[in-house]
C-alpha atoms as a PDB file:
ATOM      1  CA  UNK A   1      29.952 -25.269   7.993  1.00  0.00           C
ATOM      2  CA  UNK A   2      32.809 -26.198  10.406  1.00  0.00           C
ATOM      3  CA  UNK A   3      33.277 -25.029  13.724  1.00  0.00           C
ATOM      4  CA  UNK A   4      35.886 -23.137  12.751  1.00  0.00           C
ATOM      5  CA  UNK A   5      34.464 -21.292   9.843  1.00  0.00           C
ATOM      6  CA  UNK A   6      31.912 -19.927  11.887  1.00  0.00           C
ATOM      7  CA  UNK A   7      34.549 -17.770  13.838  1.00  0.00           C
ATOM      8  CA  UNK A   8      35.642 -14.420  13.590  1.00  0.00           C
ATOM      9  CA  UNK A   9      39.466 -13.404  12.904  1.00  0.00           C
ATOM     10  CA  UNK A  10      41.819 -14.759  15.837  1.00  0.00           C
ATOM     11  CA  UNK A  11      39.289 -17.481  16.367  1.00  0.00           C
ATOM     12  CA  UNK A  12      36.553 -15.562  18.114  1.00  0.00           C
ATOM     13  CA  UNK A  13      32.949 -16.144  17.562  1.00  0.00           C
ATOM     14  CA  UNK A  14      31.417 -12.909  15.846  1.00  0.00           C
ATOM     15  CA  UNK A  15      29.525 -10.715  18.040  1.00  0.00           C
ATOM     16  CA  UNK A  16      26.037 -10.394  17.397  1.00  0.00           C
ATOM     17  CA  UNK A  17      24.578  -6.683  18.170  1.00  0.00           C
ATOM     18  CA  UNK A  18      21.717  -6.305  20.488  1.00  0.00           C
ATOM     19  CA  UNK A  19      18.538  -5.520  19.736  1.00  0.00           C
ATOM     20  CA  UNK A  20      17.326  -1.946  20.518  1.00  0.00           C
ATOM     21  CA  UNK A  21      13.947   0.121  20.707  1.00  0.00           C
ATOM     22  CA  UNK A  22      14.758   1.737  17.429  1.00  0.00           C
ATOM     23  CA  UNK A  23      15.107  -1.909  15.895  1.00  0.00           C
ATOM     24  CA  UNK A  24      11.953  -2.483  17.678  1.00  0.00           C
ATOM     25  CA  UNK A  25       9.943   0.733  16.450  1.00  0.00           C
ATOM     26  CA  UNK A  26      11.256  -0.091  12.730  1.00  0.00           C
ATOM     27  CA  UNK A  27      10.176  -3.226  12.774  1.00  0.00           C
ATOM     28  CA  UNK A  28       6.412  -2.541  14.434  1.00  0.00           C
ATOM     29  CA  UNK A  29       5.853   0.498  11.783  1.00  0.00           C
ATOM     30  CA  UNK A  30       7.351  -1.468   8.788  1.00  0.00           C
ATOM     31  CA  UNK A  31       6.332  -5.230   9.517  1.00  0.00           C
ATOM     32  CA  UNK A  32       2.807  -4.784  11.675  1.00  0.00           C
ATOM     33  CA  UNK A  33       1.420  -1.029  11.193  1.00  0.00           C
ATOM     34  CA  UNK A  34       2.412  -1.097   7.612  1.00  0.00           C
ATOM     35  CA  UNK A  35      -0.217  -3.496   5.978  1.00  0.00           C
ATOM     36  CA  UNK A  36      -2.773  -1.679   8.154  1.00  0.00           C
ATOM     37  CA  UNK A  37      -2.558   1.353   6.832  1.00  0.00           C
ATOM     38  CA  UNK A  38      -2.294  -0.130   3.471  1.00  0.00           C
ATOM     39  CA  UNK A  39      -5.638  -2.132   3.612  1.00  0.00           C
ATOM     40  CA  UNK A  40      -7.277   1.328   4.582  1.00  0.00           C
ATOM     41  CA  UNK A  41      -5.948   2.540   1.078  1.00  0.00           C
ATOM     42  CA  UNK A  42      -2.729   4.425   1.919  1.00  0.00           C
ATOM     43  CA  UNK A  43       0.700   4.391   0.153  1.00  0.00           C
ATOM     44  CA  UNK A  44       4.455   4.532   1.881  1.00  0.00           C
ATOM     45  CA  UNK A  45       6.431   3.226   4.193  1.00  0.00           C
ATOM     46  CA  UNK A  46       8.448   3.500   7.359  1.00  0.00           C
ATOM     47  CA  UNK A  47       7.616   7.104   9.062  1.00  0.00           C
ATOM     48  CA  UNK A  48       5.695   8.055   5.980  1.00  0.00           C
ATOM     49  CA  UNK A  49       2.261   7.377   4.388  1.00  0.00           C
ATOM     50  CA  UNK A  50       0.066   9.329   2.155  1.00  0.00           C
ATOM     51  CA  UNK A  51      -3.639   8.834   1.302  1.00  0.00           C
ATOM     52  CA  UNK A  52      -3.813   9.004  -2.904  1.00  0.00           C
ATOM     53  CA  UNK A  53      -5.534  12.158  -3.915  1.00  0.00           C
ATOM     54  CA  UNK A  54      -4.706  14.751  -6.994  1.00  0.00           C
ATOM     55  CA  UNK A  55      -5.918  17.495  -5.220  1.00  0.00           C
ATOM     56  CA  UNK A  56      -4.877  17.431  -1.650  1.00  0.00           C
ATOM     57  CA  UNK A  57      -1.306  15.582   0.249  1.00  0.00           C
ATOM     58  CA  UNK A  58      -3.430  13.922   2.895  1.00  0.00           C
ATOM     59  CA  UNK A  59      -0.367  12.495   4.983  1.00  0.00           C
ATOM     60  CA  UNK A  60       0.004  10.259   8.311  1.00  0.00           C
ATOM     61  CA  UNK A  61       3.508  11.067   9.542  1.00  0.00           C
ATOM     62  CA  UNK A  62       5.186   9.151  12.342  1.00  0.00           C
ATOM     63  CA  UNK A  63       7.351  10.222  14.551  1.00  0.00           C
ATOM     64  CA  UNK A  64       9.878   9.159  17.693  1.00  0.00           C
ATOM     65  CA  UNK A  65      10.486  11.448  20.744  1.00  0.00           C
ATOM     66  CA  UNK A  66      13.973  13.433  21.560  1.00  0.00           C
ATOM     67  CA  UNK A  67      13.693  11.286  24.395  1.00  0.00           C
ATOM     68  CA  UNK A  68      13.929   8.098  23.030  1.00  0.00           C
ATOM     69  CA  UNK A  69      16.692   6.041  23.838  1.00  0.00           C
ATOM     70  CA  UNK A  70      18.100   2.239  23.516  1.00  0.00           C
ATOM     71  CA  UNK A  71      15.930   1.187  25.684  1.00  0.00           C
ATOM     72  CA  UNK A  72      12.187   2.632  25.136  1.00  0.00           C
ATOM     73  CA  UNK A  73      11.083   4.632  21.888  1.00  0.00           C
ATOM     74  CA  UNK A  74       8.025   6.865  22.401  1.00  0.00           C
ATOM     75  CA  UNK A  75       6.260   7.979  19.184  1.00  0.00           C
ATOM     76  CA  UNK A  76       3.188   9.775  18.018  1.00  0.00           C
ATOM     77  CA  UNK A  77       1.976  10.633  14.479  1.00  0.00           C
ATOM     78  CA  UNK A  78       0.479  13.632  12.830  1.00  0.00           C
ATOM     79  CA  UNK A  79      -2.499  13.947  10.293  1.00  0.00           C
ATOM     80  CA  UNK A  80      -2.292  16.679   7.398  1.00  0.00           C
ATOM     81  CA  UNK A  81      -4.762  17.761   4.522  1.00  0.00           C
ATOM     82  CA  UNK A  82      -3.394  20.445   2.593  1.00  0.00           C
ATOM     83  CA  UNK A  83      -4.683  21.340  -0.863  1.00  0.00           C
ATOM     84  CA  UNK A  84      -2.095  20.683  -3.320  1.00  0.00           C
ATOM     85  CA  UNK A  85      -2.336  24.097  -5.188  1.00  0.00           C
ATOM     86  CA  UNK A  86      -1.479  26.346  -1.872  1.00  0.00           C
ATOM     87  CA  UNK A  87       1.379  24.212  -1.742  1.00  0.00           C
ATOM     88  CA  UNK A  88       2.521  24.863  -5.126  1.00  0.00           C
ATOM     89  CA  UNK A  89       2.007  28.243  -4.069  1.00  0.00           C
ATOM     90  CA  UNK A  90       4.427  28.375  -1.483  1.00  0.00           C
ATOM     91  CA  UNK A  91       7.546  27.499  -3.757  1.00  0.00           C
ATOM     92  CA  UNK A  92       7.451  30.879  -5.613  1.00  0.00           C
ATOM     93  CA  UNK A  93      10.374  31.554  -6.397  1.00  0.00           C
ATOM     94  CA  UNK A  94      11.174  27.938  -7.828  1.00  0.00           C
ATOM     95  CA  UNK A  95      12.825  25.610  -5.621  1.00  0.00           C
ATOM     96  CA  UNK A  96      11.686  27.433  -1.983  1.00  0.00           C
ATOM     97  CA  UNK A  97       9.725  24.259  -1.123  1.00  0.00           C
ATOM     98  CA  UNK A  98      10.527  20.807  -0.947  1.00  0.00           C
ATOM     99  CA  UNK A  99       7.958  18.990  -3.606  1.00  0.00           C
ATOM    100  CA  UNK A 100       6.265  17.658  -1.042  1.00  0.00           C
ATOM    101  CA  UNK A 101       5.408  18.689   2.800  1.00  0.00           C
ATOM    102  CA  UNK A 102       7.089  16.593   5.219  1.00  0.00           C
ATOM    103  CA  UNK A 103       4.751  14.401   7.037  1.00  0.00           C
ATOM    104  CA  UNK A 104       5.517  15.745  10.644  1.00  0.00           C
ATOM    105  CA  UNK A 105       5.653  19.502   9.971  1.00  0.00           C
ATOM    106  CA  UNK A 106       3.547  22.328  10.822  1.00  0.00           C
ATOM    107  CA  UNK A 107       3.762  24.882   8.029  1.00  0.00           C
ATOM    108  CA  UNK A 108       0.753  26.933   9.322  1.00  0.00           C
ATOM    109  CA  UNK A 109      -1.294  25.859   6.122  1.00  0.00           C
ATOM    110  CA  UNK A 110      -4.191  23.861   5.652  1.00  0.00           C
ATOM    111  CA  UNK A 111      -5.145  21.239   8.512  1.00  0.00           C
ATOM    112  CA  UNK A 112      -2.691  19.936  10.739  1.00  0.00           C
ATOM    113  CA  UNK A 113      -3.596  17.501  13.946  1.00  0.00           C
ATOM    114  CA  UNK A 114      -1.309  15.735  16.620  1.00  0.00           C
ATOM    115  CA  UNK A 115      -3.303  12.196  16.751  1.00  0.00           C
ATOM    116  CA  UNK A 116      -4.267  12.583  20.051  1.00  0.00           C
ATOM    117  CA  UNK A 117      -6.109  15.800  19.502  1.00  0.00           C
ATOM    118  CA  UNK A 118      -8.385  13.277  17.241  1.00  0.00           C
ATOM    119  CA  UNK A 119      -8.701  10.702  20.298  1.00  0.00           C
ATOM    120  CA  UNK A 120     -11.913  10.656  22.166  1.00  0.00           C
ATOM    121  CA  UNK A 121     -11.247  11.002  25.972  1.00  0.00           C
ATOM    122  CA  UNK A 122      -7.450  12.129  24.939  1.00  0.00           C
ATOM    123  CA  UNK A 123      -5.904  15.560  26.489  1.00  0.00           C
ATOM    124  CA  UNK A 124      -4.851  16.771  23.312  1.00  0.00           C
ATOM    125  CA  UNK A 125      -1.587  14.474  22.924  1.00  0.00           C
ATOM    126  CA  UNK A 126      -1.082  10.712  22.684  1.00  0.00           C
ATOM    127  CA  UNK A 127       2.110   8.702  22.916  1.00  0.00           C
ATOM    128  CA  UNK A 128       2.740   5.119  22.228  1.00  0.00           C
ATOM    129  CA  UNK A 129       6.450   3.429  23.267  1.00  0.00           C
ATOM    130  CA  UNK A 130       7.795   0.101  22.315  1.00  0.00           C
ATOM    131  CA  UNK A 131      10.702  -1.831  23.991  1.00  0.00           C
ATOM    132  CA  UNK A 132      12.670  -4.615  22.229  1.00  0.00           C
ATOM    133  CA  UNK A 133      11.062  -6.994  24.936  1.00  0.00           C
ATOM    134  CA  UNK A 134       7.699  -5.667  23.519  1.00  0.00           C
ATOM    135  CA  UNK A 135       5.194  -7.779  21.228  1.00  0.00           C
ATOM    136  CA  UNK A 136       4.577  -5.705  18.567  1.00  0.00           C
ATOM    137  CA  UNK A 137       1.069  -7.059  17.372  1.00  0.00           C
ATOM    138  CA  UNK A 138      -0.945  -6.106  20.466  1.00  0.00           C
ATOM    139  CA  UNK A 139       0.756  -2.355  19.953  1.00  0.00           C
ATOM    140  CA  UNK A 140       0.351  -2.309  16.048  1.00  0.00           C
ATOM    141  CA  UNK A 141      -3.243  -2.962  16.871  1.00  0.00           C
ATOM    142  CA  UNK A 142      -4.233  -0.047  19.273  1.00  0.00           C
ATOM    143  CA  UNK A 143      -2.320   2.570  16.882  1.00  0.00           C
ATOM    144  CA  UNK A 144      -4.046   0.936  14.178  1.00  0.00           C
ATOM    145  CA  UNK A 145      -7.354   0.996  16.157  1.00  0.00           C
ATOM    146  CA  UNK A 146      -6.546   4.737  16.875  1.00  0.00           C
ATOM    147  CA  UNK A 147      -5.535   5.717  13.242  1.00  0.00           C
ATOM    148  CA  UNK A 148      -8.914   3.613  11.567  1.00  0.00           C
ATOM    149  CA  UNK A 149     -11.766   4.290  13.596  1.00  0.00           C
ATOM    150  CA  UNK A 150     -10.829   8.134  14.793  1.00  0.00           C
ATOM    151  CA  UNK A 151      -7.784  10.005  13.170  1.00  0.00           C
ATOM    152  CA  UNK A 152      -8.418   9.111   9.549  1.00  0.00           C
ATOM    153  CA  UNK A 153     -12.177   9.572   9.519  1.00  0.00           C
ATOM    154  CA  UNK A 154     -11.540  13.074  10.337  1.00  0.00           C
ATOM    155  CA  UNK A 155      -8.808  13.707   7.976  1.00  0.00           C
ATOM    156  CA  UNK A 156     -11.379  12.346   5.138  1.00  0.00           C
ATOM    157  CA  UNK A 157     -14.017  14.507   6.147  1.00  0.00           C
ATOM    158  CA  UNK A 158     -11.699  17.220   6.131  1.00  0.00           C
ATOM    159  CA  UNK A 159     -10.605  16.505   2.523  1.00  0.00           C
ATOM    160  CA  UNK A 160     -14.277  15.912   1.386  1.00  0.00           C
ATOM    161  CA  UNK A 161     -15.174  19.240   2.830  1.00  0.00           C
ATOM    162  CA  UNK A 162     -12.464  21.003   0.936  1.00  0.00           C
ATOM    163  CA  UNK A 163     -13.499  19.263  -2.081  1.00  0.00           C
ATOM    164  CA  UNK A 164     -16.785  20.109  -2.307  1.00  0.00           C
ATOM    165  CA  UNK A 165     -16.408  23.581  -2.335  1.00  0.00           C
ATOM    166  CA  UNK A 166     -15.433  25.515  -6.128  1.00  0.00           C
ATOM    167  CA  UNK A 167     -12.171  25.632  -6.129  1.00  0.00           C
ATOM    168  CA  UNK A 168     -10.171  29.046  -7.217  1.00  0.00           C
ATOM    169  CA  UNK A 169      -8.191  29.635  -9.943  1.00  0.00           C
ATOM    170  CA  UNK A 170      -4.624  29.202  -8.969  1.00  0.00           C
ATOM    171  CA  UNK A 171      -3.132  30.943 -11.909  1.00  0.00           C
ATOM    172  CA  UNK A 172      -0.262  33.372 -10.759  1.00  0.00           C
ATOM    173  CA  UNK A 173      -1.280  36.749 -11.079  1.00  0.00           C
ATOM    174  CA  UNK A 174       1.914  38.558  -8.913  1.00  0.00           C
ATOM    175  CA  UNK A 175       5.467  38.997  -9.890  1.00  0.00           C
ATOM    176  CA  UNK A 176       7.945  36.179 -10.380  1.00  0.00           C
ATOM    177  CA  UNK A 177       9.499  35.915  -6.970  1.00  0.00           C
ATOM    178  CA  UNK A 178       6.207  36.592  -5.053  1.00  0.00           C
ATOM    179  CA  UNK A 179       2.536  34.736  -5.488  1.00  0.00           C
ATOM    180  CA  UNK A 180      -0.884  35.807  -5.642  1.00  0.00           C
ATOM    181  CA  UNK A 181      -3.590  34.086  -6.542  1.00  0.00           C
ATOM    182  CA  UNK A 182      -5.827  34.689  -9.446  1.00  0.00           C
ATOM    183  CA  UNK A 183      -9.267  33.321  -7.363  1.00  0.00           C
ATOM    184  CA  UNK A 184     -11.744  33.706 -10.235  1.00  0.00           C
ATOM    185  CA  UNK A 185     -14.033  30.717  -9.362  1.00  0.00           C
ATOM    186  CA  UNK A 186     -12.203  27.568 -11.383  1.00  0.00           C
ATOM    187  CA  UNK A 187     -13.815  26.372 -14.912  1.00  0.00           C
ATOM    188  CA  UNK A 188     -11.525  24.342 -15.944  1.00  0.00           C
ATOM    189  CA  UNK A 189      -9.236  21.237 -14.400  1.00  0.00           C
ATOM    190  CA  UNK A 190      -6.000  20.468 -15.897  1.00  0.00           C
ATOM    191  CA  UNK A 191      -3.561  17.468 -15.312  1.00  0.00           C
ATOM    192  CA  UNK A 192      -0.499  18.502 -13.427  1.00  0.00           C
ATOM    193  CA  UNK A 193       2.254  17.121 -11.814  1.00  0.00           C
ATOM    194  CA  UNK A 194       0.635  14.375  -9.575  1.00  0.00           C
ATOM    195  CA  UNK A 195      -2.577  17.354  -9.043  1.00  0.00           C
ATOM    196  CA  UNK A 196      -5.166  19.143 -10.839  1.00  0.00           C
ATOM    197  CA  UNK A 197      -4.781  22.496 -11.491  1.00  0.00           C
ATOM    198  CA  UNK A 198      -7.293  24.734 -11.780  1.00  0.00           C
ATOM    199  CA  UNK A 199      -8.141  27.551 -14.047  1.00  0.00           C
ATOM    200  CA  UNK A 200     -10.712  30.243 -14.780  1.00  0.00           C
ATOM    201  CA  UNK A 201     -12.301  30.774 -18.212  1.00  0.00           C
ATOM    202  CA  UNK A 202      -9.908  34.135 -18.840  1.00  0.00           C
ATOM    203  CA  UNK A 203      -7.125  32.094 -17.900  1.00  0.00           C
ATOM    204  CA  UNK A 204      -7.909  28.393 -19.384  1.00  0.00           C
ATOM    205  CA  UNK A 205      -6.232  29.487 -22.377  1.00  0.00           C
ATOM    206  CA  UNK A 206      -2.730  30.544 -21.359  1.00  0.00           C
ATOM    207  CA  UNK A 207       0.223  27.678 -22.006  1.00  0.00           C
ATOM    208  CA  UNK A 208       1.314  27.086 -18.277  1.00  0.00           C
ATOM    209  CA  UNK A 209       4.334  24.843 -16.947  1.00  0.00           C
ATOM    210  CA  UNK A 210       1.733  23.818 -14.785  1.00  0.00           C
ATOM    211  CA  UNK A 211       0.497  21.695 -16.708  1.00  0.00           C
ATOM    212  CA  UNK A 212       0.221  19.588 -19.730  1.00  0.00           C
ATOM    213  CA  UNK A 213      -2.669  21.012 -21.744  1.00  0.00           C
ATOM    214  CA  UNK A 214      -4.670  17.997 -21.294  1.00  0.00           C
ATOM    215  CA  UNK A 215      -8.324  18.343 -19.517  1.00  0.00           C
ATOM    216  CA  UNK A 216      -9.191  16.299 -16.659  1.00  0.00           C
ATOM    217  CA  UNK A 217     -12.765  18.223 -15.901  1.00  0.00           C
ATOM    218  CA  UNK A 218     -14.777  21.391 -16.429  1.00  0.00           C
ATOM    219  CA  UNK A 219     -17.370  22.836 -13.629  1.00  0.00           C
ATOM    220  CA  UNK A 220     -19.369  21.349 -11.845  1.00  0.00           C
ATOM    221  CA  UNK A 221     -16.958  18.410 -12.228  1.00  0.00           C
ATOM    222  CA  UNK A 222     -13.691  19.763 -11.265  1.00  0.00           C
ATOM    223  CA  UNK A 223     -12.690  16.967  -8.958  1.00  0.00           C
END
């Protein structure tokens, strides 16, 4: 390439955009946090990560402060187990939840921790921040460190407390625009949408939209 072609319009050299914290917090989640939390088992990427499970949305959710600016991002991240079924729950009538909970939001259901409440020695909140002078591996590794040995440990026990308890049947007993619960003790798991859903023997029969008619366990083994 000549000189020449590698100027701009009128002759000027193009200008080349600084780098800012937001580059810099992109580039530690995506390039450096990323293949952590993927060699402890989780899917996603970016903001967003979800531990595999058909019966619960165990989620790590990232998330930058309203103070954040060019200069210096500060972030945290949240933890959630929620059983799959009370979220289904929630979007009676049709289409009043999204699919999925958003990693960072507090519906009131199921468990829901700030990162730093999961921190030994912590006050109840923990904030990282990354500058565009920063190196990210030294940072990647404490929120790895954090996420590995404290927060996710506690979100699995969570789930494997959940899961070791009979689950209800979540078979709609209440009107069309409004939702209760069936909660005969489950017999029967079915395959769903990306969860099992769970039915009692009085109920195991019905066709459902639910789900597909095909089996996936009977009690004990439900999950």
């Amino acid at each position: 390439m000549t000189a020449g072609a590698a100027r701009g319009a009128g002759g000027r050299a193009p200008t080349v955009a600084p780098v800012t914290a937001q580059d810099a917090y992109r580039e530690l989640l995506t390039g450096h946090v990323g293949p952590g939390l993927r060699a402890e088992g989780l899917t996603g990427s970016g903001s967003v990560w979800t531990l595999p499970s058909d019966t619960h949305w165990v989620t790590v959710g990232f998330h930058a402060s309203q103070t954040s600016t060019a200069d210096r991002v500060t972030f945290t991240a949240d933890l959630r187990v929620l059983s799959k079924a009370l979220w289904a729950a929630e979007d009676v009538p049709a289409g009043r939840c999204p699919a999925r909970p958003a990693a960072t939001a507090d519906y009131g259901l199921g468990w829901f921790e700030r990162v730093g409440a999961l921190l030994p020695g912590s006050s109840g909140d923990h904030w990282w921040s990354v500058t565009p002078d920063d190196e990210p591996a030294p940072l990647a590794a404490d929120v790895l460190a954090a996420l590995r040995d404290h927060a996710l440990p506690a979100a699995r026990r969570v789930l494997e407390e959940e899961r070791a308890h009979r689950p209800p049947c979540s078979r709609n007993v209440g009107g069309r625009n409004w939702y209760r619960p069936c909660e005969a003790p489950a017999d029967v798991a079915f395959a769903g949408q990306g969860r099992r859903v769970f039915r009692c023997s009085g109920h195991a029969d019905e066709p459902s939209t639910e789900h597909d008619g095909t089996v996936l366990g009977r009690w004990p083994d439900l999950v």
